[in-house]
PDB file of N, CA and C in Angstrom:
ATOM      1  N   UNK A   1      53.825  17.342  10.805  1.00  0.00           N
ATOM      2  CA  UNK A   1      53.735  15.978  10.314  1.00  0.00           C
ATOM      3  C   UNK A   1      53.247  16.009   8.873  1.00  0.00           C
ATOM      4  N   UNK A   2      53.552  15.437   8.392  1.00  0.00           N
ATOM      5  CA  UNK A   2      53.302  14.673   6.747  1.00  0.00           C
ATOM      6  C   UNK A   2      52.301  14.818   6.152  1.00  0.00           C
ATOM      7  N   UNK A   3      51.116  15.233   5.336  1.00  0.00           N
ATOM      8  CA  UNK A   3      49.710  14.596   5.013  1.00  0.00           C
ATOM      9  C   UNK A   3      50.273  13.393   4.330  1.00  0.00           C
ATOM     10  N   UNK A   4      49.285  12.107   5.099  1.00  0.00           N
ATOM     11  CA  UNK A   4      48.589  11.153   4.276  1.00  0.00           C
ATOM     12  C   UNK A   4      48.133  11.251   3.030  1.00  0.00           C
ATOM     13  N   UNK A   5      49.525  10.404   2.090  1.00  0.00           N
ATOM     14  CA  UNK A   5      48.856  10.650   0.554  1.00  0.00           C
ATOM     15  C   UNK A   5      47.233  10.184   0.244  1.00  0.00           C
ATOM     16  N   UNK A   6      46.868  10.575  -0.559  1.00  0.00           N
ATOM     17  CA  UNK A   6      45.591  10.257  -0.289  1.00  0.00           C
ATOM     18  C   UNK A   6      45.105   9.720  -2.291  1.00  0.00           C
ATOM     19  N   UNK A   7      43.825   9.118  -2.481  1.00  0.00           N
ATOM     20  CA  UNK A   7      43.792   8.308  -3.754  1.00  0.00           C
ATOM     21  C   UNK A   7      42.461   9.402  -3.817  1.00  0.00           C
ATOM     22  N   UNK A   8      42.174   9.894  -5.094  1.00  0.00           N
ATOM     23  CA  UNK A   8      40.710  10.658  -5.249  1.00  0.00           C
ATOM     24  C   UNK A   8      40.550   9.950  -6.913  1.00  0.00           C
ATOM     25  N   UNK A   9      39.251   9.560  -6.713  1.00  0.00           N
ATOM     26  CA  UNK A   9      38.710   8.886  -7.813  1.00  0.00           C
ATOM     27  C   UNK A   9      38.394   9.805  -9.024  1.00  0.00           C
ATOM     28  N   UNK A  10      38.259   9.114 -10.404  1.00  0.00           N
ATOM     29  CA  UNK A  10      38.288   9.604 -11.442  1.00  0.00           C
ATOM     30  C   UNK A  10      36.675  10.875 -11.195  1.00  0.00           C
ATOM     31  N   UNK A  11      35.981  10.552 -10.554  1.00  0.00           N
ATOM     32  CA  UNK A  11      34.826  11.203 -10.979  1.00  0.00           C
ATOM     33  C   UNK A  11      35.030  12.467  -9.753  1.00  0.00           C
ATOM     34  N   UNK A  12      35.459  12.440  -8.753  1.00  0.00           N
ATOM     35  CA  UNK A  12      36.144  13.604  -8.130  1.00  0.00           C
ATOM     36  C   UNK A  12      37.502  14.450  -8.726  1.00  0.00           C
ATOM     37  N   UNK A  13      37.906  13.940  -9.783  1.00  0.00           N
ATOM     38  CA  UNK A  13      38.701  14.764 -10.081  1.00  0.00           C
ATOM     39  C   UNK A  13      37.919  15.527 -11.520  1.00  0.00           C
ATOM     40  N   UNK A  14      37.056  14.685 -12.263  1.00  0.00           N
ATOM     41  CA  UNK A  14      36.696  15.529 -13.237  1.00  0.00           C
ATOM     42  C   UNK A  14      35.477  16.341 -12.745  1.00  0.00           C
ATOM     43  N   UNK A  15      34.795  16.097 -11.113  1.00  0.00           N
ATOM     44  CA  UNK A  15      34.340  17.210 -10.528  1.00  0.00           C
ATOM     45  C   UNK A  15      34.968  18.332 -10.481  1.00  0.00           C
ATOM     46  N   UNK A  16      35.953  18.297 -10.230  1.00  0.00           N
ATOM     47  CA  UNK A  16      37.327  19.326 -10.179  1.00  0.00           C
ATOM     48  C   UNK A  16      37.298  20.091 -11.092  1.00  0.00           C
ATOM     49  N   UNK A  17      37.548  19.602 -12.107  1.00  0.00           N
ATOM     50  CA  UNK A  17      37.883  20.258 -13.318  1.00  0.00           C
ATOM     51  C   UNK A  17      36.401  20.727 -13.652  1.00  0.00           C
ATOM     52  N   UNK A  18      35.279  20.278 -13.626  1.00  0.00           N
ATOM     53  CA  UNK A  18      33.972  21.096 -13.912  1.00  0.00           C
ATOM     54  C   UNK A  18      33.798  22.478 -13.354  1.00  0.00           C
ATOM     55  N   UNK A  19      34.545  22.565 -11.565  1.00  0.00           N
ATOM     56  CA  UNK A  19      34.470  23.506 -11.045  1.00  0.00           C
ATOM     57  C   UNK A  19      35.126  24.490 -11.627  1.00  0.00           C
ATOM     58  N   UNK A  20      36.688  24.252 -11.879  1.00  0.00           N
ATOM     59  CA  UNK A  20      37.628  25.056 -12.231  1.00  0.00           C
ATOM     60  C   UNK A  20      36.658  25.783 -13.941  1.00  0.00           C
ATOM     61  N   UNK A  21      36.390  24.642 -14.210  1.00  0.00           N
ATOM     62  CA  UNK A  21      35.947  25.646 -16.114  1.00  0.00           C
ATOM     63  C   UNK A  21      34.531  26.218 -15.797  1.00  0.00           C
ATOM     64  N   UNK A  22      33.955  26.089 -14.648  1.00  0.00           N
ATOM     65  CA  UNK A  22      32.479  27.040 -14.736  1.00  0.00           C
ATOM     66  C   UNK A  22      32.910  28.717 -14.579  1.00  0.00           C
ATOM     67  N   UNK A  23      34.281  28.883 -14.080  1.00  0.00           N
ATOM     68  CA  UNK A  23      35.039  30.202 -13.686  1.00  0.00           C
ATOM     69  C   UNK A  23      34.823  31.378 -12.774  1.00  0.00           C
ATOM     70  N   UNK A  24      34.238  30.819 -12.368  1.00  0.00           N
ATOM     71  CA  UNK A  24      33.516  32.007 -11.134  1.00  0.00           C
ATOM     72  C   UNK A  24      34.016  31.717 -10.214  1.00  0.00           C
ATOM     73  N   UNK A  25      35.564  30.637 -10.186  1.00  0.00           N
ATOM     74  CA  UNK A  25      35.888  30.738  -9.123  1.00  0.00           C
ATOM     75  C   UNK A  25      37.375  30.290  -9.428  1.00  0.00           C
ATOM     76  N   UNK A  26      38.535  31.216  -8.420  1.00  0.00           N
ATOM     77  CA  UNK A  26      39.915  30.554  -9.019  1.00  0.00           C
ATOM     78  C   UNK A  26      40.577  29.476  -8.352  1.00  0.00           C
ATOM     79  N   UNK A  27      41.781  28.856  -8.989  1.00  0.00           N
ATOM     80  CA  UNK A  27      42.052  27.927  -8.148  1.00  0.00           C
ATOM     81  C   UNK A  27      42.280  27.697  -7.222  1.00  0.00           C
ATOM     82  N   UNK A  28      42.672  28.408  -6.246  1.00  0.00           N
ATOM     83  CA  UNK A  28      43.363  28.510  -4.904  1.00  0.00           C
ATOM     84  C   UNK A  28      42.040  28.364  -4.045  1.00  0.00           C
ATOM     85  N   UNK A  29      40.548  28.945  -4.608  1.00  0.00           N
ATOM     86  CA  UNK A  29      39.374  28.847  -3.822  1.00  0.00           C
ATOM     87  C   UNK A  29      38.677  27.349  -4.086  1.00  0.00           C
ATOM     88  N   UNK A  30      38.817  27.029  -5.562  1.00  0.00           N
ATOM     89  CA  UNK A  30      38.215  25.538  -5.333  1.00  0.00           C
ATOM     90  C   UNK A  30      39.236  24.366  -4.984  1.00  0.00           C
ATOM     91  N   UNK A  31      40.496  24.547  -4.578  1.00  0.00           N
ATOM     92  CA  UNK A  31      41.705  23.965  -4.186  1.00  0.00           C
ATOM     93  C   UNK A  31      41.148  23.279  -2.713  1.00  0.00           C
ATOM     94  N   UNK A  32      40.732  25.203  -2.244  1.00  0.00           N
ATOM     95  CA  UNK A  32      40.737  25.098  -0.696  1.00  0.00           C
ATOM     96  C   UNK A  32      39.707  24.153  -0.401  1.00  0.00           C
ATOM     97  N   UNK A  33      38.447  24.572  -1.007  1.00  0.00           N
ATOM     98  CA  UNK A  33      36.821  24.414  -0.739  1.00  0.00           C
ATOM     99  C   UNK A  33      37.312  22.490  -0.989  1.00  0.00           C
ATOM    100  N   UNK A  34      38.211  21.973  -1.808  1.00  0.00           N
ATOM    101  CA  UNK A  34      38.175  20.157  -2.321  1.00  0.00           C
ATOM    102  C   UNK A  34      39.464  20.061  -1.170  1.00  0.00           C
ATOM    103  N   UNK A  35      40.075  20.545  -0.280  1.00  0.00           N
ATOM    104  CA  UNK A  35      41.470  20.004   0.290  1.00  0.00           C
ATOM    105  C   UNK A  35      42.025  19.024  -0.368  1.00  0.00           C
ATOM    106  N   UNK A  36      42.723  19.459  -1.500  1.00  0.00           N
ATOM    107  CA  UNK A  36      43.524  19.688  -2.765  1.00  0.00           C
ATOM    108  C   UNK A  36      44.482  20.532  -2.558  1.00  0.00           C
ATOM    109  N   UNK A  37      45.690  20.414  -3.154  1.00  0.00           N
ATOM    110  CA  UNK A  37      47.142  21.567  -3.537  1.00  0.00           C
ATOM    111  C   UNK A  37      46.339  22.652  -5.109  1.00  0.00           C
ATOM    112  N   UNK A  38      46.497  23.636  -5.262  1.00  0.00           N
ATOM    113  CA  UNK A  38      46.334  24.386  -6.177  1.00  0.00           C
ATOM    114  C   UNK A  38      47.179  23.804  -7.821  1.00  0.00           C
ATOM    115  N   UNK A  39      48.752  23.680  -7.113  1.00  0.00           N
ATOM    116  CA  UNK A  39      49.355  22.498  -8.687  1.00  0.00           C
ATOM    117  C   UNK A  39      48.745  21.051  -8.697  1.00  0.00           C
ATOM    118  N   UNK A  40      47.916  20.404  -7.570  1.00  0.00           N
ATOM    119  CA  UNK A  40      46.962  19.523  -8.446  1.00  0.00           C
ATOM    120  C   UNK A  40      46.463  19.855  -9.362  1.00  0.00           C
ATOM    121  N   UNK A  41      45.559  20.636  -8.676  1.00  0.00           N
ATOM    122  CA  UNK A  41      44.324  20.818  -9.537  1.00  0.00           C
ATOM    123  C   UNK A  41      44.971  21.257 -11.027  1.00  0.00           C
ATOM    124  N   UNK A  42      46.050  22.337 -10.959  1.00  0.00           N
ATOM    125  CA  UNK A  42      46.542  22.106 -12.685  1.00  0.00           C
ATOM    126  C   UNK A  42      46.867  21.310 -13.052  1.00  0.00           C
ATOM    127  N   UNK A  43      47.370  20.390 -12.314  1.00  0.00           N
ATOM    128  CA  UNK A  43      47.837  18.740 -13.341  1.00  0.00           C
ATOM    129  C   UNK A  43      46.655  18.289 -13.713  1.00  0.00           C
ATOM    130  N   UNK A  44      45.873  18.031 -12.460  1.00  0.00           N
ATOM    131  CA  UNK A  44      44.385  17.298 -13.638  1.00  0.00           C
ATOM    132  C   UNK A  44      43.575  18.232 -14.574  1.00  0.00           C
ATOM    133  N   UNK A  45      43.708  19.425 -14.457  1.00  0.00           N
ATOM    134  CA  UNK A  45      43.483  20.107 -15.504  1.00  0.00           C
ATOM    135  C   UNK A  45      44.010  20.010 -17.154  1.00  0.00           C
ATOM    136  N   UNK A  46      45.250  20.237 -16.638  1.00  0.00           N
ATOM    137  CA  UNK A  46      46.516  19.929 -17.873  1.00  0.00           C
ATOM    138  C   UNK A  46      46.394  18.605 -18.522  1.00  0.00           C
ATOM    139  N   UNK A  47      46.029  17.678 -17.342  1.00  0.00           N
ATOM    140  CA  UNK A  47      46.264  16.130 -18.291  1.00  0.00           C
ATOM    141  C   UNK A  47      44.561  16.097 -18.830  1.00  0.00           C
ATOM    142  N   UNK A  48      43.748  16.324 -18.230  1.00  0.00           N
ATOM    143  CA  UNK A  48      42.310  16.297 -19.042  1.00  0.00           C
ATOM    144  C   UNK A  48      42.735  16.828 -20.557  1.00  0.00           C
ATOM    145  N   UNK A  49      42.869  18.378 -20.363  1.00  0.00           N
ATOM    146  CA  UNK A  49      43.150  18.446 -21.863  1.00  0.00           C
ATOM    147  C   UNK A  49      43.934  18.253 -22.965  1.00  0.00           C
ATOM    148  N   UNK A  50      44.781  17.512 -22.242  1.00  0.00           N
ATOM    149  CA  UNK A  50      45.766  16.863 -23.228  1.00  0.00           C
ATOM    150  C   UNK A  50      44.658  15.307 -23.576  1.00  0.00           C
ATOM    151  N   UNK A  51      44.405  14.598 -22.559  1.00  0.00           N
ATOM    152  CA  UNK A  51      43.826  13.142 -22.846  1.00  0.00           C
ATOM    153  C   UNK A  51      42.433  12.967 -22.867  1.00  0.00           C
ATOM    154  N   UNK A  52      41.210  14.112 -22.819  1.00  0.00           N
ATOM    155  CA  UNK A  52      39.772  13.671 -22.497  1.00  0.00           C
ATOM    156  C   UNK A  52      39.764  13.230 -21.194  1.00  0.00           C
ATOM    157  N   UNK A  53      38.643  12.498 -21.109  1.00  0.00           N
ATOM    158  CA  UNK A  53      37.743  11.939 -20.374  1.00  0.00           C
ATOM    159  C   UNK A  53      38.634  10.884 -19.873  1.00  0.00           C
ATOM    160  N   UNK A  54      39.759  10.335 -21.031  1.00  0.00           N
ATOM    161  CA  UNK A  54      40.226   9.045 -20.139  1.00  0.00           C
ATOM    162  C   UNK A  54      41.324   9.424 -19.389  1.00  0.00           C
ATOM    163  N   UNK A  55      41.368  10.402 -19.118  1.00  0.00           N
ATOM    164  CA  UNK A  55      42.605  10.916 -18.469  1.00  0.00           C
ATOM    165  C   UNK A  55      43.453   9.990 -17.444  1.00  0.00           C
ATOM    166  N   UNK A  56      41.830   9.790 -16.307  1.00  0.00           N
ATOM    167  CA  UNK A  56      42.201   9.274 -15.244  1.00  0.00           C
ATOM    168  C   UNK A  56      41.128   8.074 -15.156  1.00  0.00           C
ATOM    169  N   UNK A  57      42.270   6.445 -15.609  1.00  0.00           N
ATOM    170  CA  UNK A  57      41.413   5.528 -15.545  1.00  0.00           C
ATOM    171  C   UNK A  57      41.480   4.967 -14.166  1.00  0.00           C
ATOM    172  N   UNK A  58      42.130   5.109 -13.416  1.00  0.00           N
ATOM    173  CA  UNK A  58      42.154   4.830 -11.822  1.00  0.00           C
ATOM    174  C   UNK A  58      42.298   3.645 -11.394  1.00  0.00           C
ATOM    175  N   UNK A  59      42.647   3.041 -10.061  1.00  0.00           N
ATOM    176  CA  UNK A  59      42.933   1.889  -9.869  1.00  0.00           C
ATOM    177  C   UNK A  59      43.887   0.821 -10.105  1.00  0.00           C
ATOM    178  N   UNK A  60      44.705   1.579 -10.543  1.00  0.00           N
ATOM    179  CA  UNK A  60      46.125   1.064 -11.307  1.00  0.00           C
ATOM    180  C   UNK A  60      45.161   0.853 -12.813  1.00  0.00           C
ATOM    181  N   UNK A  61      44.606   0.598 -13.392  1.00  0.00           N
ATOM    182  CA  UNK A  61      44.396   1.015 -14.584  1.00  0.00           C
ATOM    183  C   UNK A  61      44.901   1.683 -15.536  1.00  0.00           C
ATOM    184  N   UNK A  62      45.610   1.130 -16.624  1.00  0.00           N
ATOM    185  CA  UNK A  62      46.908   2.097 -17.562  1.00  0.00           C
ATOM    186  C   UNK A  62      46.232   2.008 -18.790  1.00  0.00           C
ATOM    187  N   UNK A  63      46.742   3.299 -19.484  1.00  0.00           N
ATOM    188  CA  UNK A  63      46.134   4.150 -20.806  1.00  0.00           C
ATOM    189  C   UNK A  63      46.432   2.382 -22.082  1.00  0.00           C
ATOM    190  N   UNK A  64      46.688   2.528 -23.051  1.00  0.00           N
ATOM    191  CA  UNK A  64      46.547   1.925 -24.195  1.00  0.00           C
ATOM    192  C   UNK A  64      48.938   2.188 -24.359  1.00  0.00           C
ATOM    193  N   UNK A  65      48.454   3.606 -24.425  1.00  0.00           N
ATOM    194  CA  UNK A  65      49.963   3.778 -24.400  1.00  0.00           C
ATOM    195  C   UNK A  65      51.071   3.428 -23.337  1.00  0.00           C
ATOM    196  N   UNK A  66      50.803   3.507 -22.453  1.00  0.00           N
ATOM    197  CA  UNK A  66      51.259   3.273 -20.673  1.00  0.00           C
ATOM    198  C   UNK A  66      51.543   1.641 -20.792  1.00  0.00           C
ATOM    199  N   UNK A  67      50.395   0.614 -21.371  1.00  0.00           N
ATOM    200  CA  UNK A  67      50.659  -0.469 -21.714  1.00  0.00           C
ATOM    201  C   UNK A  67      51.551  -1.061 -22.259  1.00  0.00           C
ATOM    202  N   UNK A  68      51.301  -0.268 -23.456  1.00  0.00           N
ATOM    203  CA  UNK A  68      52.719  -0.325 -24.522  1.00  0.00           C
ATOM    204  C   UNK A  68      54.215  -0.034 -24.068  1.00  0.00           C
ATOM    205  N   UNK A  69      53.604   0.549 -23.886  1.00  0.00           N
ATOM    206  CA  UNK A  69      55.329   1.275 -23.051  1.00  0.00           C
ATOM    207  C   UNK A  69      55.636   0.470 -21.916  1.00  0.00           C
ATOM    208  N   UNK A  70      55.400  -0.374 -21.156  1.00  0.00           N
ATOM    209  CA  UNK A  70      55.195  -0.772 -20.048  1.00  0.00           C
ATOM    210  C   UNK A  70      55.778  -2.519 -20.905  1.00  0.00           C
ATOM    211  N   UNK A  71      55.010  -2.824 -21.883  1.00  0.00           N
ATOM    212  CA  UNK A  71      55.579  -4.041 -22.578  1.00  0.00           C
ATOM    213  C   UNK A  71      56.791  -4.095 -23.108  1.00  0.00           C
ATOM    214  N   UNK A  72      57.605  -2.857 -23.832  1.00  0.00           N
ATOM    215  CA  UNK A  72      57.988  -2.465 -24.621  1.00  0.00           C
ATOM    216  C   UNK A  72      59.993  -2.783 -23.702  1.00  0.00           C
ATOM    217  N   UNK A  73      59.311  -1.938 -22.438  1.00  0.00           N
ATOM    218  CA  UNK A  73      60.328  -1.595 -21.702  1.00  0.00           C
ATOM    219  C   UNK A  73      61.096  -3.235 -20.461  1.00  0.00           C
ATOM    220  N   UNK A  74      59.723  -4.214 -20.420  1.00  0.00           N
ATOM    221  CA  UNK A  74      60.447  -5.114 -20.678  1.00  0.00           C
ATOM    222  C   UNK A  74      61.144  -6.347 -21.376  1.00  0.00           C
ATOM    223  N   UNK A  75      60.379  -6.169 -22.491  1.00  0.00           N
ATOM    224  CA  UNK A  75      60.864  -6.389 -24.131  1.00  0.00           C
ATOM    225  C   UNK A  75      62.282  -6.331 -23.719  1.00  0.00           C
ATOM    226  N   UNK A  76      62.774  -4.793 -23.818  1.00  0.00           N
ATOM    227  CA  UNK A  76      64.006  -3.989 -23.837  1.00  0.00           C
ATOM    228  C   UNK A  76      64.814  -4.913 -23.019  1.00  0.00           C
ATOM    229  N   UNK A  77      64.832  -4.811 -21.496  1.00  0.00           N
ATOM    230  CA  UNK A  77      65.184  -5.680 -20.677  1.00  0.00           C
ATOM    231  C   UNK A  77      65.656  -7.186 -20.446  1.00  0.00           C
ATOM    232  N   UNK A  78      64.762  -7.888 -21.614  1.00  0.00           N
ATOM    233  CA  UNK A  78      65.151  -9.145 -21.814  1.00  0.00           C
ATOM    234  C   UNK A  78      66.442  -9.091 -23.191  1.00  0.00           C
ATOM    235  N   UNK A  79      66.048  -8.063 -23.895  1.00  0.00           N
ATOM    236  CA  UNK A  79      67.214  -8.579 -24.803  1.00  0.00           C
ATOM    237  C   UNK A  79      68.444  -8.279 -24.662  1.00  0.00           C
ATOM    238  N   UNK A  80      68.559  -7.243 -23.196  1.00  0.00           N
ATOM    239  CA  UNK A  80      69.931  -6.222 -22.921  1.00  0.00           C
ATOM    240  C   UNK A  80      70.443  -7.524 -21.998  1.00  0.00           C
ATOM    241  N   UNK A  81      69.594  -8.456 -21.342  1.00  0.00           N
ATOM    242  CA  UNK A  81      70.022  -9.867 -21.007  1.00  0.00           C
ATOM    243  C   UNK A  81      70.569 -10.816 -22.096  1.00  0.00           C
ATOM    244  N   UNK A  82      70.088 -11.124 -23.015  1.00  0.00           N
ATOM    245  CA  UNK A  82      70.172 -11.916 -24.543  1.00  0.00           C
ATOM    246  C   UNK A  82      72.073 -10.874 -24.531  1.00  0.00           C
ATOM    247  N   UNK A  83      71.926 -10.233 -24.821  1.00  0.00           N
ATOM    248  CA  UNK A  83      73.134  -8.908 -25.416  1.00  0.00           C
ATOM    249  C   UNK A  83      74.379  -9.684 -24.726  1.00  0.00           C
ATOM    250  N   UNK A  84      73.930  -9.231 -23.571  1.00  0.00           N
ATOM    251  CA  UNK A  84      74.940  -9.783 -22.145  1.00  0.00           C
ATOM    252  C   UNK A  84      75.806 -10.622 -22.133  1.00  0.00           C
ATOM    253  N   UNK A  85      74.737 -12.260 -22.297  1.00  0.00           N
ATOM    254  CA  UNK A  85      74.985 -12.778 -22.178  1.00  0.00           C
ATOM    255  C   UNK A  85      76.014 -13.607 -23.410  1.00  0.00           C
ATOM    256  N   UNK A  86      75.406 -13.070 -24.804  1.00  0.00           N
ATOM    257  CA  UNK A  86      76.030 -13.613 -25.949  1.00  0.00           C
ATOM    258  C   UNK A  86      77.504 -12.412 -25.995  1.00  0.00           C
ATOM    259  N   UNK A  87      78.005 -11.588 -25.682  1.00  0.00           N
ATOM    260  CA  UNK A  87      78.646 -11.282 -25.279  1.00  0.00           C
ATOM    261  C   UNK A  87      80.129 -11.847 -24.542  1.00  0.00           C
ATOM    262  N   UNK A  88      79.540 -12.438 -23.681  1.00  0.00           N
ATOM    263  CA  UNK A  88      80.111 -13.241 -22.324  1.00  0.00           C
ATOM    264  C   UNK A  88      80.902 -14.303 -23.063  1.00  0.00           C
ATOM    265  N   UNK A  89      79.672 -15.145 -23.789  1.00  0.00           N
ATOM    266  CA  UNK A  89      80.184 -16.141 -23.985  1.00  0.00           C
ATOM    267  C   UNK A  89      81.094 -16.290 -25.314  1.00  0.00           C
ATOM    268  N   UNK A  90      80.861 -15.132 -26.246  1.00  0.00           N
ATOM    269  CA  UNK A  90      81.759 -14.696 -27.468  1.00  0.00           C
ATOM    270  C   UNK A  90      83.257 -14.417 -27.140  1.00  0.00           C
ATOM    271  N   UNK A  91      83.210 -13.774 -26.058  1.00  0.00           N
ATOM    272  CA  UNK A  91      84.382 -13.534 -24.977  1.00  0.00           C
ATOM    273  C   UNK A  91      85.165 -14.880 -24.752  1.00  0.00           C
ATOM    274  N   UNK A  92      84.171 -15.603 -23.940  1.00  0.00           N
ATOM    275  CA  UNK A  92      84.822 -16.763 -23.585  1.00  0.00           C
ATOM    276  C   UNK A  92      85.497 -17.649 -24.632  1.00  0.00           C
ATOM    277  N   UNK A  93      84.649 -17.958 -26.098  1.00  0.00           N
ATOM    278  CA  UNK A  93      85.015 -19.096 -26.834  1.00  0.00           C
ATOM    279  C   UNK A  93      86.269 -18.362 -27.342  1.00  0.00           C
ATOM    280  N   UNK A  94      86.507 -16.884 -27.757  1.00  0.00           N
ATOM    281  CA  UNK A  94      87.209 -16.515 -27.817  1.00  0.00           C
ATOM    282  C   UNK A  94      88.758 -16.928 -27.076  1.00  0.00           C
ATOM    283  N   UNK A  95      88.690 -16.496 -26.190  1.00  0.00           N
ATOM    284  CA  UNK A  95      90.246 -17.009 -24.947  1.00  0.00           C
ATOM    285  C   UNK A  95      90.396 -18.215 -25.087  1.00  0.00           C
ATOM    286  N   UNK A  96      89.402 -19.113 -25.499  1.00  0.00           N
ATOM    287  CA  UNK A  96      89.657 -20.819 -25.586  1.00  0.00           C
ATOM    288  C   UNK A  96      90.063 -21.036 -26.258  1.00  0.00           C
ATOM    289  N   UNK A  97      89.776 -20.567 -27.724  1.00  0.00           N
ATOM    290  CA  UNK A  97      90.510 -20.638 -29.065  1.00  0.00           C
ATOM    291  C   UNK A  97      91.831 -20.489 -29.129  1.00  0.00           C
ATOM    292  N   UNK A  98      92.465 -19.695 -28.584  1.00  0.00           N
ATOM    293  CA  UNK A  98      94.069 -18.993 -28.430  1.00  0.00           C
ATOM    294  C   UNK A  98      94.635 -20.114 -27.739  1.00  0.00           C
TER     295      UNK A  98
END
């Protein structure tokens, strides 16, 4: 059967990552010891040091950029509607004209 995805909060995961950089221990052992996957623990590794501390704002909580992008993309969306539609109707006055 399946595991139950499961939600681990920002301050358990940068527990994580404290464990992993004290080094006395490798991943597969503090993987086991948190019942965690071993490529977790490198993703929150990987994204800590790409982003700090804000890595993981949690809770559906989105970065500054994630926002943007998130506005941006339905920005995009409304004008590929606008596009569409002036389109349509350029079409249409068109055939009427003739």
């Amino acid at each position: 059967m399946a595991r139950k995805r499961r939600v681990h909060s920002s301050e358990f995961k940068l527990e994580a990552i404290r464990l992993l950089e004290a080094g006395n221990l490798r991943i597969s052992e503090v993987a086991r010891d948190l019942d965690v996957t071993p490529g977790l623990l490198r993703t929150w590794r990987r994204k800590f040091s790409e982003q700090g501390p804000d890595a993981f704002p949690g809770h559906g909580r989105v970065s500054d950029v994630e926002a943007e992008n998130l506005r941006l993309r339905k920005e995009m969306a409304k004008l590929k509607q606008e596009r569409d539609f002036l389109k349509k109707a350029a079409t249409f006055f068109a055939k009427e004209s003739e």
